[in-house]
Protein backbone atom coordinates (compact mmCIF):
# COMPACT_ATOMS: atom_id res chain seq x y z
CA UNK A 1 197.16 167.94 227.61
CA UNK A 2 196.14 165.57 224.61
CA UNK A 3 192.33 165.87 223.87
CA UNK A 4 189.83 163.30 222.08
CA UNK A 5 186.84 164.65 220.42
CA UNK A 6 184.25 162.27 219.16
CA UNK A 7 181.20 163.87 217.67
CA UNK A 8 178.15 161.52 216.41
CA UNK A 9 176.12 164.04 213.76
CA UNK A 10 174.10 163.60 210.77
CA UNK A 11 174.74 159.71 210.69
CA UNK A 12 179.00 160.68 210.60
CA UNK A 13 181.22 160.24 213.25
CA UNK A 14 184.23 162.02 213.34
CA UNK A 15 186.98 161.73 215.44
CA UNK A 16 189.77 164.99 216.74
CA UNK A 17 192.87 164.50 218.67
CA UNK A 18 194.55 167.38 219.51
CA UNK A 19 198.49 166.42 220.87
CA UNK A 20 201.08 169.05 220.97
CA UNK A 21 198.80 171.61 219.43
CA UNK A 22 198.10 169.67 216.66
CA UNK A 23 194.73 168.38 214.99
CA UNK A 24 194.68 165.19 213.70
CA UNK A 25 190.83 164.19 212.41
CA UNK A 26 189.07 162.28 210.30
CA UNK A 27 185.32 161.34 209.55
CA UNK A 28 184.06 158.70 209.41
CA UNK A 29 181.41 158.50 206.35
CA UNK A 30 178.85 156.49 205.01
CA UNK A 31 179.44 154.66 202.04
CA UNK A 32 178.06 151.37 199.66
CA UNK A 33 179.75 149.22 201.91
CA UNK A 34 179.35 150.47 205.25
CA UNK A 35 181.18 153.24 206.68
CA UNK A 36 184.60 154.59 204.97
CA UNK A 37 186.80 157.67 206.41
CA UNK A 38 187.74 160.62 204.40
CA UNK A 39 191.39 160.87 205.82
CA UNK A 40 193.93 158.11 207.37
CA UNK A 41 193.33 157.05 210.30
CA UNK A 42 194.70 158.84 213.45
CA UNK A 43 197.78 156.70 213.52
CA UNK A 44 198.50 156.89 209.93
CA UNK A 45 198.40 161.21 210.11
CA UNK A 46 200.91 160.74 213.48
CA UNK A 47 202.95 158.09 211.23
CA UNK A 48 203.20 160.74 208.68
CA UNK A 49 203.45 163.66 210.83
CA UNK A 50 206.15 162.14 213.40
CA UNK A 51 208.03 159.27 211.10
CA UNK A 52 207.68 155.73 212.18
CA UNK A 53 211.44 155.62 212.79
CA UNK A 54 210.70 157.97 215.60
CA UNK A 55 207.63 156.18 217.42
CA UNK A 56 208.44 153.77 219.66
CA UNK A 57 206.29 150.08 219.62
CA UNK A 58 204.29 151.71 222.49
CA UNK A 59 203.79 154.97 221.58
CA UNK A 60 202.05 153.06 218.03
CA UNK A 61 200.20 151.23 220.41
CA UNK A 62 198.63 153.94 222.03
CA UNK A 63 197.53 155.92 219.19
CA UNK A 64 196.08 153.11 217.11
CA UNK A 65 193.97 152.47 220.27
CA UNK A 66 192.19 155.86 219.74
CA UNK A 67 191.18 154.56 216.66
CA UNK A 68 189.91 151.02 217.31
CA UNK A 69 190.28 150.64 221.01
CA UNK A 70 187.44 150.67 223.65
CA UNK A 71 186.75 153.50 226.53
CA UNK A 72 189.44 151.85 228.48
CA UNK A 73 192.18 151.78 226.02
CA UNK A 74 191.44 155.19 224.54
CA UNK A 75 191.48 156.47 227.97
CA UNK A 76 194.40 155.29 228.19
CA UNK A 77 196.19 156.40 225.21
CA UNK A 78 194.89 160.04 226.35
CA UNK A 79 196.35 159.58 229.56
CA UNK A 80 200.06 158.53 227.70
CA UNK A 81 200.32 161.27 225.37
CA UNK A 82 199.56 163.80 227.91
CA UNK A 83 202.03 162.63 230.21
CA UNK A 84 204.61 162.70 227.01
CA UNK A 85 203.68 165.92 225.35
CA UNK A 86 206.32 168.60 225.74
């Protein structure tokens, strides 16, 4: 079952997804112009991880929502890749 994390600590947010045993994460930091993260995004590390050959339009969809969607979308997206992970 795919797995969101969102943790709010010491003005940082950083964000987990864990999808076929595997962490993708990044924080979210605060920087001279407002708030930069210290890894790609969660789609970019699945892009790079998977190959965008291999995503389909929705899949990409679904994952960039856990970055930028609202509760509704991201529960979504959770709800997709755990009906898709092997």
């Amino acid at each position: 079952m795919a797995k969101l994390t969102i943790t709010f600590e010491n003005g940082e947010i950083k964000k987990e997804l864990l999808f076929e045993g595997e962490i993708f994460a990044y924080t979210m930091k605060t920087s001279g112009y407002g708030m930069k993260g210290d890894k790609p995004c969660i789609l970019s590390q699945f892009e790079d991880k998977y190959g965008c050959d291999n995503m389909t339009d929705e899949l990409i969809d679904y994952v960039d929502n856990i970055d930028v969607g609202d509760e509704g979308e991201i529960q979504a997206a959770i709800d997709y890749l755990s009906s898709i992970e092997e």
